[in-house]
N, C-alpha and C. Protein backbone atom coordinates (compact mmCIF):
# COMPACT_ATOMS: atom_id res chain seq x y z
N UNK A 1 81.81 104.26 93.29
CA UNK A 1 82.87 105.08 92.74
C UNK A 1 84.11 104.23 92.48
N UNK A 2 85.05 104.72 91.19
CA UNK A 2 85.88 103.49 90.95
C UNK A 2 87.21 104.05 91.58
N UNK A 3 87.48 102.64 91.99
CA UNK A 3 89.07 103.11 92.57
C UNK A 3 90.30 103.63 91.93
N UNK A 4 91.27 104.67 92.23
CA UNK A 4 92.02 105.50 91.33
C UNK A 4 93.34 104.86 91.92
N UNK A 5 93.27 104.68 93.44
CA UNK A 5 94.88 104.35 93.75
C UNK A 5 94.40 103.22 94.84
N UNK A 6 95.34 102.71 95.12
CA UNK A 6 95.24 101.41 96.13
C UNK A 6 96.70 101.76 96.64
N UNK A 7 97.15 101.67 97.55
CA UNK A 7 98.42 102.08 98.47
C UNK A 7 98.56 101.22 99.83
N UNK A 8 99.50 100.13 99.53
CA UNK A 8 100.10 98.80 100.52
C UNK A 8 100.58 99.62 101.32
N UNK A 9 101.01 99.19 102.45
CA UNK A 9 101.31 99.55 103.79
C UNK A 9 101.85 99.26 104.33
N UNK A 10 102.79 99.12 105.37
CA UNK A 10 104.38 98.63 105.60
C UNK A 10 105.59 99.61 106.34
N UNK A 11 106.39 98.72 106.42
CA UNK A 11 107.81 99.41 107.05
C UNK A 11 108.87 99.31 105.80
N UNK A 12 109.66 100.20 105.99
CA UNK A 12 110.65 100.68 104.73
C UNK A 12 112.01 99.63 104.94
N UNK A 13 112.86 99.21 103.68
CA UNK A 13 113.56 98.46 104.08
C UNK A 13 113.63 97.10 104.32
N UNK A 14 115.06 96.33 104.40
CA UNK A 14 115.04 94.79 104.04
C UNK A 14 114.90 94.39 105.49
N UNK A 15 115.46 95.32 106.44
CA UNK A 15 114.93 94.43 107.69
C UNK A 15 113.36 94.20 108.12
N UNK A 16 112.22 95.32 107.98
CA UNK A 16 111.17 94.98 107.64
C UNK A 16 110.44 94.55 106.35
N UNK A 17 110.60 93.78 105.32
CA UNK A 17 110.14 93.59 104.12
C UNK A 17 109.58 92.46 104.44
N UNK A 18 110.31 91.09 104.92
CA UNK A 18 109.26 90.44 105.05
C UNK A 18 108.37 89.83 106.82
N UNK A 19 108.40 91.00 106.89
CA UNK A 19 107.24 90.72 108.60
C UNK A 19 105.99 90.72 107.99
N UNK A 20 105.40 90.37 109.12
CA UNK A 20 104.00 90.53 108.78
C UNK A 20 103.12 91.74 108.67
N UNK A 21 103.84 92.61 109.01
CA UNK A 21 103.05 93.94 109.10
C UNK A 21 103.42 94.89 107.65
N UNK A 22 104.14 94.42 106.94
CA UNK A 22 104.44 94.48 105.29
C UNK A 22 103.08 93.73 104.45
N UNK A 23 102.23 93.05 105.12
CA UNK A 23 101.20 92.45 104.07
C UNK A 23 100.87 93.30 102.72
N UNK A 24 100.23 94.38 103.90
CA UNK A 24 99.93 95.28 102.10
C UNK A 24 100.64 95.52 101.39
N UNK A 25 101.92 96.14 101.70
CA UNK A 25 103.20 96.52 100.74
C UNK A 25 103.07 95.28 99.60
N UNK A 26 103.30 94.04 100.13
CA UNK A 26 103.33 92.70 99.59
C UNK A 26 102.30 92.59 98.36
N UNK A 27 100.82 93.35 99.20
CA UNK A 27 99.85 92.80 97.71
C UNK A 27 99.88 93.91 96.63
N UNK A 28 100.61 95.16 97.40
CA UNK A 28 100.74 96.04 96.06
C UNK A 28 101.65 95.75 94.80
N UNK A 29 103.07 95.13 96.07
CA UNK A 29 103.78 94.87 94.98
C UNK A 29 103.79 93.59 94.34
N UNK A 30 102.88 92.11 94.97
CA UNK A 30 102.49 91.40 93.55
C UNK A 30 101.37 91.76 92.52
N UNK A 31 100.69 92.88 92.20
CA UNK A 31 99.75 93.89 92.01
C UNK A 31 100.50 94.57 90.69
N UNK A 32 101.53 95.04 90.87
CA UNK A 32 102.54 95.95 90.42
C UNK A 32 103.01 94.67 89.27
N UNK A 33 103.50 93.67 89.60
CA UNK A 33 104.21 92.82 89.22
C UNK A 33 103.42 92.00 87.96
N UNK A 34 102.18 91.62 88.54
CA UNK A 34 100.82 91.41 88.04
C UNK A 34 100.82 91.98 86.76
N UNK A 35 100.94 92.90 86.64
CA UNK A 35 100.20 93.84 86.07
C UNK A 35 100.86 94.66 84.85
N UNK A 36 102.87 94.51 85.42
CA UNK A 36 103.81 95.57 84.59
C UNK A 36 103.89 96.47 85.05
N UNK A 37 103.49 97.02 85.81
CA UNK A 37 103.58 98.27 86.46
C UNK A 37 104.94 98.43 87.28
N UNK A 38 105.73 99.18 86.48
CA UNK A 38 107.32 99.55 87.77
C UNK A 38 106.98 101.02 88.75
N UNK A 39 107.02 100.38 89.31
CA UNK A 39 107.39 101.13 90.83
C UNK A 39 108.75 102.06 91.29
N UNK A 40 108.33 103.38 91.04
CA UNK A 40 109.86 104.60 91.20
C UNK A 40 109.13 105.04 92.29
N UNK A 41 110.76 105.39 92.90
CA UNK A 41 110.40 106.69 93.92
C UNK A 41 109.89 107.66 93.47
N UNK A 42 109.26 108.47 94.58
CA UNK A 42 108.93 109.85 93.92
C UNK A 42 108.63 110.18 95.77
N UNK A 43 110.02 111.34 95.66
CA UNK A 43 110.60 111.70 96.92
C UNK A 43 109.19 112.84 97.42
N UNK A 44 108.30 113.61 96.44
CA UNK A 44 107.55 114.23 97.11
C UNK A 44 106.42 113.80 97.47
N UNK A 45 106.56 112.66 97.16
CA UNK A 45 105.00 111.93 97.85
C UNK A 45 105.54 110.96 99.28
N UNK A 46 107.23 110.60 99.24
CA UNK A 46 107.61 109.83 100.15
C UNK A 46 107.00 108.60 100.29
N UNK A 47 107.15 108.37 98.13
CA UNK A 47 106.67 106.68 98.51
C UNK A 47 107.17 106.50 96.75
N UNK A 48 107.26 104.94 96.58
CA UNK A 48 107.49 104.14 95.49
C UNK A 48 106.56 104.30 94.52
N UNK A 49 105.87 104.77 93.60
CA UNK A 49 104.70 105.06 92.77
C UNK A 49 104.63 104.66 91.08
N UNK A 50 103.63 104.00 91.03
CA UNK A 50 103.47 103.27 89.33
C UNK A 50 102.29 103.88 89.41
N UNK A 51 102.33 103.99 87.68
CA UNK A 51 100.51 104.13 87.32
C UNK A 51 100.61 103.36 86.36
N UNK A 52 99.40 102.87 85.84
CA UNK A 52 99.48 101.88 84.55
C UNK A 52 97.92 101.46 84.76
N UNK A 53 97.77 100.31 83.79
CA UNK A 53 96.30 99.70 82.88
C UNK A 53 96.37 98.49 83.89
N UNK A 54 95.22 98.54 84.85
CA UNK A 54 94.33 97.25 85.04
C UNK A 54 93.22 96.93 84.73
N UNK A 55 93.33 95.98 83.89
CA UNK A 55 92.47 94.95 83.42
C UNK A 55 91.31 96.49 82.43
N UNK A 56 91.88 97.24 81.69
CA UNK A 56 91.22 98.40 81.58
C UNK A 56 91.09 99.64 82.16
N UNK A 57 91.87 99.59 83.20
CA UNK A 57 91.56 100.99 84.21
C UNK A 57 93.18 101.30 84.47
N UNK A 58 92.38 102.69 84.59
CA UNK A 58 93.77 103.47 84.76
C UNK A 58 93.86 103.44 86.51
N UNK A 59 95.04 103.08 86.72
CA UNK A 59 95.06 102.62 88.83
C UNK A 59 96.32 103.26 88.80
N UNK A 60 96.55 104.23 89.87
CA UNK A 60 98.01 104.54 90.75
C UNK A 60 98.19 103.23 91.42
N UNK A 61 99.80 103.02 91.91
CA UNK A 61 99.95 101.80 93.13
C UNK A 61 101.09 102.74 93.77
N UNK A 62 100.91 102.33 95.22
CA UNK A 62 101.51 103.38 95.76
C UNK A 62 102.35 102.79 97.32
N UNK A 63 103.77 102.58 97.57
CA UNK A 63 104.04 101.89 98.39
C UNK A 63 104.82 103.40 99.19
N UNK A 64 104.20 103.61 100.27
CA UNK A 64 104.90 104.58 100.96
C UNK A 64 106.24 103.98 101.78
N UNK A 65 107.07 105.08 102.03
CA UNK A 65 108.15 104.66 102.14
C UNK A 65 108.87 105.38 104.00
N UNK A 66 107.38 105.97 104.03
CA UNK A 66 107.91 106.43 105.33
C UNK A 66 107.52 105.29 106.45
N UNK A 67 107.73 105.53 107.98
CA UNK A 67 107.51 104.37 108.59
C UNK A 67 106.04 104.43 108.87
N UNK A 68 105.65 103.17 109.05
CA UNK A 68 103.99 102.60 109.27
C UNK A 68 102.87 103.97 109.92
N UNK A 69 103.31 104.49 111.34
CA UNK A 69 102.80 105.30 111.86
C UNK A 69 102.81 106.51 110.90
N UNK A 70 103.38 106.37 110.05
CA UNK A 70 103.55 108.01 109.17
C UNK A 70 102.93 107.83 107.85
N UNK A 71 102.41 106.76 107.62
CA UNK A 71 101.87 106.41 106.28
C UNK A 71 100.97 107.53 105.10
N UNK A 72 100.65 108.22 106.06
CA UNK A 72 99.81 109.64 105.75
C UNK A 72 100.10 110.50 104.96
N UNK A 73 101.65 110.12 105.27
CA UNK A 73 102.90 111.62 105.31
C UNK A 73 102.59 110.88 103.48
N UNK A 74 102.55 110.47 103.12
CA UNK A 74 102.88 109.60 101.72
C UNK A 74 101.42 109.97 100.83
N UNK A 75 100.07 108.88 101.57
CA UNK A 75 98.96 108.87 101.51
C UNK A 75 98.32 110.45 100.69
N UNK A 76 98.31 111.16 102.27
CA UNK A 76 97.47 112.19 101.89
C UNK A 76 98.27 113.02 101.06
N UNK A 77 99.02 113.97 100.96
CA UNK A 77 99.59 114.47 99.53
C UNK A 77 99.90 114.17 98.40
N UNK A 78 99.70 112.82 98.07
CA UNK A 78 99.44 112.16 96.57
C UNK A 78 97.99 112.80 96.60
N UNK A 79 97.07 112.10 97.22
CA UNK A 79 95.45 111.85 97.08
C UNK A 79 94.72 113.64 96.77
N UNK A 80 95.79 114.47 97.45
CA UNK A 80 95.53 115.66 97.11
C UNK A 80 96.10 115.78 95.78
N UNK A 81 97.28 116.05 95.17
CA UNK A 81 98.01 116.79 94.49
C UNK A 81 97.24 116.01 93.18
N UNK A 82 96.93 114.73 93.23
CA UNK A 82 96.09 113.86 91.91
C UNK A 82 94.36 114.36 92.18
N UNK A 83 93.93 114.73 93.15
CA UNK A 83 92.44 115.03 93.76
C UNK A 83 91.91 114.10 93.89
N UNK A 84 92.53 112.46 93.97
CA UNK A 84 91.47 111.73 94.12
C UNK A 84 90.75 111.98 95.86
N UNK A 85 89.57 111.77 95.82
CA UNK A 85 88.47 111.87 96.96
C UNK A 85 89.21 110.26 97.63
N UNK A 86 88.50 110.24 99.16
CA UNK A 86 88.95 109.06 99.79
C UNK A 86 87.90 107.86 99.65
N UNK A 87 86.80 108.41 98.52
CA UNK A 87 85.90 106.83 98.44
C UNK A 87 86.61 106.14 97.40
N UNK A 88 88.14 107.49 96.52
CA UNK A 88 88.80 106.68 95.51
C UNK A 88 89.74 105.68 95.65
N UNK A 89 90.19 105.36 97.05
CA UNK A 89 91.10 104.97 97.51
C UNK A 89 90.84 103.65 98.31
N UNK A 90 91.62 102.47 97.97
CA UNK A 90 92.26 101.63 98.96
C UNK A 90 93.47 101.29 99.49
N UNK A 91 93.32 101.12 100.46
CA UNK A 91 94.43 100.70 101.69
C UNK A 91 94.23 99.71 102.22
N UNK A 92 96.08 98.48 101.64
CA UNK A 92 95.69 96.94 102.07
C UNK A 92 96.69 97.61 103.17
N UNK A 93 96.22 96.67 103.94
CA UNK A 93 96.83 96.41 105.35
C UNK A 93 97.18 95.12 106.02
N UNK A 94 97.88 94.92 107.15
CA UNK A 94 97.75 93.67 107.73
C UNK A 94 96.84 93.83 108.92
N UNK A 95 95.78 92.62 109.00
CA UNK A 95 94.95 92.10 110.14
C UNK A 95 95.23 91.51 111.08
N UNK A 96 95.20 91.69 112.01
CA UNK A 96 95.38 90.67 113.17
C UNK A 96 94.26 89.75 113.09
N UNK A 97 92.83 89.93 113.37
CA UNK A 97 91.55 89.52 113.72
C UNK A 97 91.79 88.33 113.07
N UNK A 98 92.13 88.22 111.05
CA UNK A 98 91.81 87.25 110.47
C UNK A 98 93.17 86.26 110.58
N UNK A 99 92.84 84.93 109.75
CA UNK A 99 93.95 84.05 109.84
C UNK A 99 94.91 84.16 108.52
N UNK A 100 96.21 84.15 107.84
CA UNK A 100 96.63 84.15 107.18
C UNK A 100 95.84 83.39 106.00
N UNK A 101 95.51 84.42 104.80
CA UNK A 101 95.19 83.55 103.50
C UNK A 101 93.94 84.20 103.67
N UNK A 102 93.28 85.12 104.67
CA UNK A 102 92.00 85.54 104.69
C UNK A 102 92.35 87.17 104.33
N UNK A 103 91.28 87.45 103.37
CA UNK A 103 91.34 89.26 103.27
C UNK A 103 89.41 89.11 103.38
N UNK A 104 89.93 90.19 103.47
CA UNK A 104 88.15 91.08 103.91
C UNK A 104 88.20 92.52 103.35
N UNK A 105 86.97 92.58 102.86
CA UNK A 105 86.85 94.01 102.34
C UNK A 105 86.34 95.06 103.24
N UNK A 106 86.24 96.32 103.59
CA UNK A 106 85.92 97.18 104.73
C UNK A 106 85.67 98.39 103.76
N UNK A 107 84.76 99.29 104.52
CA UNK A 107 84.99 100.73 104.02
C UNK A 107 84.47 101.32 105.12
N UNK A 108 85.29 102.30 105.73
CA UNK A 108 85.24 103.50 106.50
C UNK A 108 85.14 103.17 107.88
N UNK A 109 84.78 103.65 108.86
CA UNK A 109 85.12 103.13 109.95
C UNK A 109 86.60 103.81 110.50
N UNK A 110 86.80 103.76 111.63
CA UNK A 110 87.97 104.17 112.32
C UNK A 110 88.66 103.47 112.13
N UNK A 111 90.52 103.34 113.04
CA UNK A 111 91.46 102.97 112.55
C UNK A 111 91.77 101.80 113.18
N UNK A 112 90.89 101.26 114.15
CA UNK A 112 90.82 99.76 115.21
C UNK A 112 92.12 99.68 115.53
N UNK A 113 92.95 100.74 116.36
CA UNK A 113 94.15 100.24 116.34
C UNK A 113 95.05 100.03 115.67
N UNK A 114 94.83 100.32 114.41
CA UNK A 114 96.01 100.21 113.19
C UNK A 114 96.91 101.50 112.99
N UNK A 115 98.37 101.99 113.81
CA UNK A 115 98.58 103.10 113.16
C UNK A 115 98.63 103.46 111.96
N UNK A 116 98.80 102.64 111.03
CA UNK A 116 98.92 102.77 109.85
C UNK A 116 97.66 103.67 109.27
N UNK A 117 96.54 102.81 109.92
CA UNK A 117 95.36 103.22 109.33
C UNK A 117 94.75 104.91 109.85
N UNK A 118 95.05 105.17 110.92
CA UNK A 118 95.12 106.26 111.75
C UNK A 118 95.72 107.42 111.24
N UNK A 119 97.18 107.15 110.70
CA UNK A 119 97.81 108.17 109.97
C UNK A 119 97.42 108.82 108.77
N UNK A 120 96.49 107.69 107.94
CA UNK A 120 96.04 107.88 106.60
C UNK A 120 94.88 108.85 106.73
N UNK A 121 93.82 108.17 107.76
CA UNK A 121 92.53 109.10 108.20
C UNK A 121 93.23 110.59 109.07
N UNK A 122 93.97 111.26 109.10
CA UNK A 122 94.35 111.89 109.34
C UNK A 122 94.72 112.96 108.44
N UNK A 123 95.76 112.34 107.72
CA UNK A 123 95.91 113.17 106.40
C UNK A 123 94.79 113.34 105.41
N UNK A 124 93.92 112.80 105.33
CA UNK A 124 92.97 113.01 104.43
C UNK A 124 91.98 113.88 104.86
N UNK A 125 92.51 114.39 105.96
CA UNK A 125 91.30 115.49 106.80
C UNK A 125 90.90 114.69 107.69
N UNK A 126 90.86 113.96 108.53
CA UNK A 126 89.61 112.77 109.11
C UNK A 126 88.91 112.68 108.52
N UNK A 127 88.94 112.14 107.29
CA UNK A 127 87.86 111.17 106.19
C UNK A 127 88.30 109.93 106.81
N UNK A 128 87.00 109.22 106.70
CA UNK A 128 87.35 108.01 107.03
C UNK A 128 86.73 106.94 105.76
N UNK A 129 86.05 107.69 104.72
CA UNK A 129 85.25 107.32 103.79
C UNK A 129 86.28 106.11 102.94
N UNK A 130 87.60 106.10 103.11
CA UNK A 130 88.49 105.14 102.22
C UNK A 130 87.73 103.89 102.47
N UNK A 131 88.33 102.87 101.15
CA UNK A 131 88.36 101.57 101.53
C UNK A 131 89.74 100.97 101.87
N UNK A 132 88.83 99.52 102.85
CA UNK A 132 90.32 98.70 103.36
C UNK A 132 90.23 97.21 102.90
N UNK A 133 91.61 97.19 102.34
CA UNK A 133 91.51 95.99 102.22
C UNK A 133 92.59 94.78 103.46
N UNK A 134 91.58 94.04 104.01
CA UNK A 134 92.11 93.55 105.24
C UNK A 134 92.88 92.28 104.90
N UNK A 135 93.75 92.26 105.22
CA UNK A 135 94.87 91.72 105.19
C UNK A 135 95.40 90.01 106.04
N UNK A 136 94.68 89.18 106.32
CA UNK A 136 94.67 87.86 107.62
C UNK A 136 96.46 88.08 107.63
N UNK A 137 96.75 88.24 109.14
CA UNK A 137 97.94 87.54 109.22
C UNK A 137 98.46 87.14 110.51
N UNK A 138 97.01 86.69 111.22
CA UNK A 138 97.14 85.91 112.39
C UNK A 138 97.53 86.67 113.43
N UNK A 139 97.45 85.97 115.02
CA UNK A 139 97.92 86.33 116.12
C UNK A 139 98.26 85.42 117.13
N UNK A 140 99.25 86.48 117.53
CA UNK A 140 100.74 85.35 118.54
C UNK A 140 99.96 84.73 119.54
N UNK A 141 98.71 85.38 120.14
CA UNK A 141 98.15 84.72 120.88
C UNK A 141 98.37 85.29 122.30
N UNK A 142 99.34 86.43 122.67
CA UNK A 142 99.31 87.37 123.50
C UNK A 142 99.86 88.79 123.31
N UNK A 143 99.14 89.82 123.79
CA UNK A 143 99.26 90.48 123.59
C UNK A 143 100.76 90.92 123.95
N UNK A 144 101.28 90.94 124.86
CA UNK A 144 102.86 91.35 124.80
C UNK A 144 103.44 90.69 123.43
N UNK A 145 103.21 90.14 122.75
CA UNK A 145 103.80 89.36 121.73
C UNK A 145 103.30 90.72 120.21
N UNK A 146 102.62 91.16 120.36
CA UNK A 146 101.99 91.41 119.59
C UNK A 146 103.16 92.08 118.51
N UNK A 147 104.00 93.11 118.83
CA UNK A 147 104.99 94.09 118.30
C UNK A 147 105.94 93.49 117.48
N UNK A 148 106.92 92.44 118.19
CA UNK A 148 107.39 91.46 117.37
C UNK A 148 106.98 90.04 116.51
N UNK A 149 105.77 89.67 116.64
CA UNK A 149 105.44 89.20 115.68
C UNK A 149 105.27 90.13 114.73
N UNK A 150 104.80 91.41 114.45
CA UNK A 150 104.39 91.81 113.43
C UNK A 150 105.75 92.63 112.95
N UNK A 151 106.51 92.92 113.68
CA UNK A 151 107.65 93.95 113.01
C UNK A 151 109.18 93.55 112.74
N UNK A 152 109.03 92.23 113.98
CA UNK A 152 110.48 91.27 113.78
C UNK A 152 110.89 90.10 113.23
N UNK A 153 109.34 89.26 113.65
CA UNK A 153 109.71 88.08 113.32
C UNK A 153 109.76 88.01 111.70
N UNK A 154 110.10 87.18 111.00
CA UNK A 154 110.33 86.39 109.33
C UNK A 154 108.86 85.57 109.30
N UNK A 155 108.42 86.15 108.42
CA UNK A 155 106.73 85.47 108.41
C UNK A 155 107.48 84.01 108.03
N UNK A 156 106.74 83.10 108.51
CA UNK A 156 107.02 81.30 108.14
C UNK A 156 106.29 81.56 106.46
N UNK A 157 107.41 80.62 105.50
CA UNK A 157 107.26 80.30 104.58
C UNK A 157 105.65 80.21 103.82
N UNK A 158 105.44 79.17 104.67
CA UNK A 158 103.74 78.59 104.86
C UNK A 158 102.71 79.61 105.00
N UNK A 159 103.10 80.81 106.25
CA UNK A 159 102.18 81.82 106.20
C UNK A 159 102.20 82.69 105.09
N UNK A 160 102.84 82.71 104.23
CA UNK A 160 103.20 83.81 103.59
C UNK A 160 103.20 83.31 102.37
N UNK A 161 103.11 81.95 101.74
CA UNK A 161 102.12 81.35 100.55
C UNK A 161 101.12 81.15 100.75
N UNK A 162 100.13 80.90 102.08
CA UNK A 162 99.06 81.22 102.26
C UNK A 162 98.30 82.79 101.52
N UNK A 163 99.13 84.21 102.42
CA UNK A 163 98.99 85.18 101.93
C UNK A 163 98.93 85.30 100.50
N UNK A 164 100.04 85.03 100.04
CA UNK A 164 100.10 85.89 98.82
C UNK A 164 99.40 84.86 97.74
N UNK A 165 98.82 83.89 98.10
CA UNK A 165 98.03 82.93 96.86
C UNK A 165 96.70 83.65 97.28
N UNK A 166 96.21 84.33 98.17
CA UNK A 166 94.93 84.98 98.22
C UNK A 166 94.78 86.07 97.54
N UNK A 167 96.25 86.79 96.78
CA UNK A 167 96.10 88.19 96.68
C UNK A 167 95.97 87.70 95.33
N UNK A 168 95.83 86.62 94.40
CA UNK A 168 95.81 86.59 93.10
C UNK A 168 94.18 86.58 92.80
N UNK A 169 93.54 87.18 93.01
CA UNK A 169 92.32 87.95 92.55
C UNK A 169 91.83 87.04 91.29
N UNK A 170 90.76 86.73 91.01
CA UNK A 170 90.26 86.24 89.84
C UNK A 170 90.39 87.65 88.68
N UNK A 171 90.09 87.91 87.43
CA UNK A 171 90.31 89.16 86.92
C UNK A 171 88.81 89.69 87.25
N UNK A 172 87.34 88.69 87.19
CA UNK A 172 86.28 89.57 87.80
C UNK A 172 85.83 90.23 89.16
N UNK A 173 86.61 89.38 89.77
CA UNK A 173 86.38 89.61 91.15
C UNK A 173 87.61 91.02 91.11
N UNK A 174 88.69 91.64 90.67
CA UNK A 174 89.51 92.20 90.73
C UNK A 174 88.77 93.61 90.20
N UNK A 175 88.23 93.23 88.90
CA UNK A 175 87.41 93.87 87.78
C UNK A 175 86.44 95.06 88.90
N UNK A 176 85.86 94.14 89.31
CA UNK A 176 84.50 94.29 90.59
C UNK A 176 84.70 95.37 91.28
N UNK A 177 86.47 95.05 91.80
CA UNK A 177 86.88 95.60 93.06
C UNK A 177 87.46 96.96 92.69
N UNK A 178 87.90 97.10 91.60
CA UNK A 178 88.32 98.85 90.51
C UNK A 178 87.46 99.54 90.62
N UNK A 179 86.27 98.55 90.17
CA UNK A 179 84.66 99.74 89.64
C UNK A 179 83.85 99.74 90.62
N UNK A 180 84.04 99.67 91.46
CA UNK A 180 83.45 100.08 92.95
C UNK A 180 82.59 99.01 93.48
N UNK A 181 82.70 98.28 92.79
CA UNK A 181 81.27 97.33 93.16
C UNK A 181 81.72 96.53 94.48
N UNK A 182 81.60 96.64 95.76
CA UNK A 182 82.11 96.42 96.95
C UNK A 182 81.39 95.42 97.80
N UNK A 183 80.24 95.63 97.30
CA UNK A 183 79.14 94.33 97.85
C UNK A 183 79.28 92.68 97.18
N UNK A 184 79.55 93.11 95.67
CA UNK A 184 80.14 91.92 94.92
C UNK A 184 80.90 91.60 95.15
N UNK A 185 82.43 91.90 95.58
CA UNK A 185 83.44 91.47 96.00
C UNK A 185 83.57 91.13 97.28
N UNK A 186 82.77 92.13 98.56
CA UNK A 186 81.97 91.40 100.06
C UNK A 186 82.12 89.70 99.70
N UNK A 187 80.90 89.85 99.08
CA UNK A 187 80.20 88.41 99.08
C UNK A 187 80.98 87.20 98.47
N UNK A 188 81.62 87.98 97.70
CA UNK A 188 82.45 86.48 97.04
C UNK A 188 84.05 86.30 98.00
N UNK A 189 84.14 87.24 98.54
CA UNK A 189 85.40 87.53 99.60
C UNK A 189 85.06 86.62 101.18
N UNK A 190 83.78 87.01 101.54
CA UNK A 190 83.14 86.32 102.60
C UNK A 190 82.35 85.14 102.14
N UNK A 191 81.95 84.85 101.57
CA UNK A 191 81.51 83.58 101.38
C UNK A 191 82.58 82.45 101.82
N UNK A 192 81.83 81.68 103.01
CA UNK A 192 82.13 80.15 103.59
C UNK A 192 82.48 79.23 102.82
N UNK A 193 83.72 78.91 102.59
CA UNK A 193 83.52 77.27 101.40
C UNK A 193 83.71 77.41 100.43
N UNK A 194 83.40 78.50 99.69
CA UNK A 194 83.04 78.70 98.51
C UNK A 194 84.07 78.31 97.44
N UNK A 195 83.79 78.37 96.18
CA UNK A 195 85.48 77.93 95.26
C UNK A 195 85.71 79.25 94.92
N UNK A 196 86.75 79.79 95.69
CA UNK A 196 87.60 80.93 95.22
C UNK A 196 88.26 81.25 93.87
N UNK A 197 88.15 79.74 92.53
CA UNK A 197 88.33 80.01 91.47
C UNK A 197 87.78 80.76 90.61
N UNK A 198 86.83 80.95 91.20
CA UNK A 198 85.50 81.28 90.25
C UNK A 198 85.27 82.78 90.25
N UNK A 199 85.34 83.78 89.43
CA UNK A 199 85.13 85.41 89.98
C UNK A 199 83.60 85.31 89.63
N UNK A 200 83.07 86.35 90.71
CA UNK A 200 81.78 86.81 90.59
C UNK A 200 80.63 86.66 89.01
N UNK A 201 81.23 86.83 88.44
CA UNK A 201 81.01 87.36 87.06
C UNK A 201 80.25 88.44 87.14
């Protein structure tokens, strides 16, 4: 099924804009940027919202504007009021698990600890059927650390051209990832070594 909206994830505001727990916000809005797509509020969804042409497809982008734990509040009353279903939907996020410069593709599954992700499966009824797009952005290496690395600290320069040179998608591998094809983009996403120049075809 092809994707209708993709919706970054994040904390509102310049004091959280660039932490690490803004990743997704980040790939929506080089996505947005990508693409031409301007980004307005739109106070009844309680988030930043473009629609426009990728690469052929008609895509919502959708940066909610409430805080992380409330992401839902944004999420699920767009996804209703447009009807997209939750196999129409992705949600980038930030990862702990992976290392900066790594994304991974996911679909469904619980929220591993992510409020973000928790809030969304919530509003959507407990569907958990969405896709995720996972986000690398490392870990402090203890868990008491965990809160302010992701909500205080200033991602390092380095981590954060790591990130965002991963989010530039080949146009097939991007192509792939619209029209549902999720195993194609798996494999060329997980593949070891591989030359990331190259999209699937």
């Amino acid at each position: 099924m092809a994707i209708r909206l993709i919706a970054g994830l994040g904390n509102p505001g310049p004091r959280y804009a660039d932490t690490r727990h803004n990743a997704g916000a980040w790939f929506v809005d080089r996505l947005a940027r990508r693409f031409g797509i301007p980004l307005s509020p739109e106070a009844k969804f309680k988030g930043d919202l473009g629609r426009g042409d990728v690469l052929g497809r008609e895509l919502r982008l959708l940066l909610p504007q409430t805080f992380m734990n409330l992401s839902g509040e944004s999420v699920g009353p767009l996804a209703h009021f447009y009807r997209i279903t939750p196999e129409e939907i992705l949600i980038a996020y930030d990862e702990m698990a992976f290392e900066p410069g790594v994304l991974r593709l996911k679909t469904g599954g619980g929220a591993n600890g992510h409020n973000g992700i928790r809030s969304v499966i919530e509003s959507l009824g407990n569907a958990q059927g969405f896709h995720r797009l996972r986000i690398g952005v490392g870990h402090p290496g203890d868990r008491d650390r965990v809160t302010p690395y992701l909500t205080s600290v200033t991602t390092p320069a380095d981590e954060r051209r790591q990130i965002e040179d991963a989010f530039e998608l080949p146009e097939g591998v991007l192509g792939d990832l619209l029209d549902g094809k999720f195993q194609k983009v798996m494999n060329w996403l997980h593949a070891p070594g591989s030359d990331k120049s190259d999209p699937v075809g």
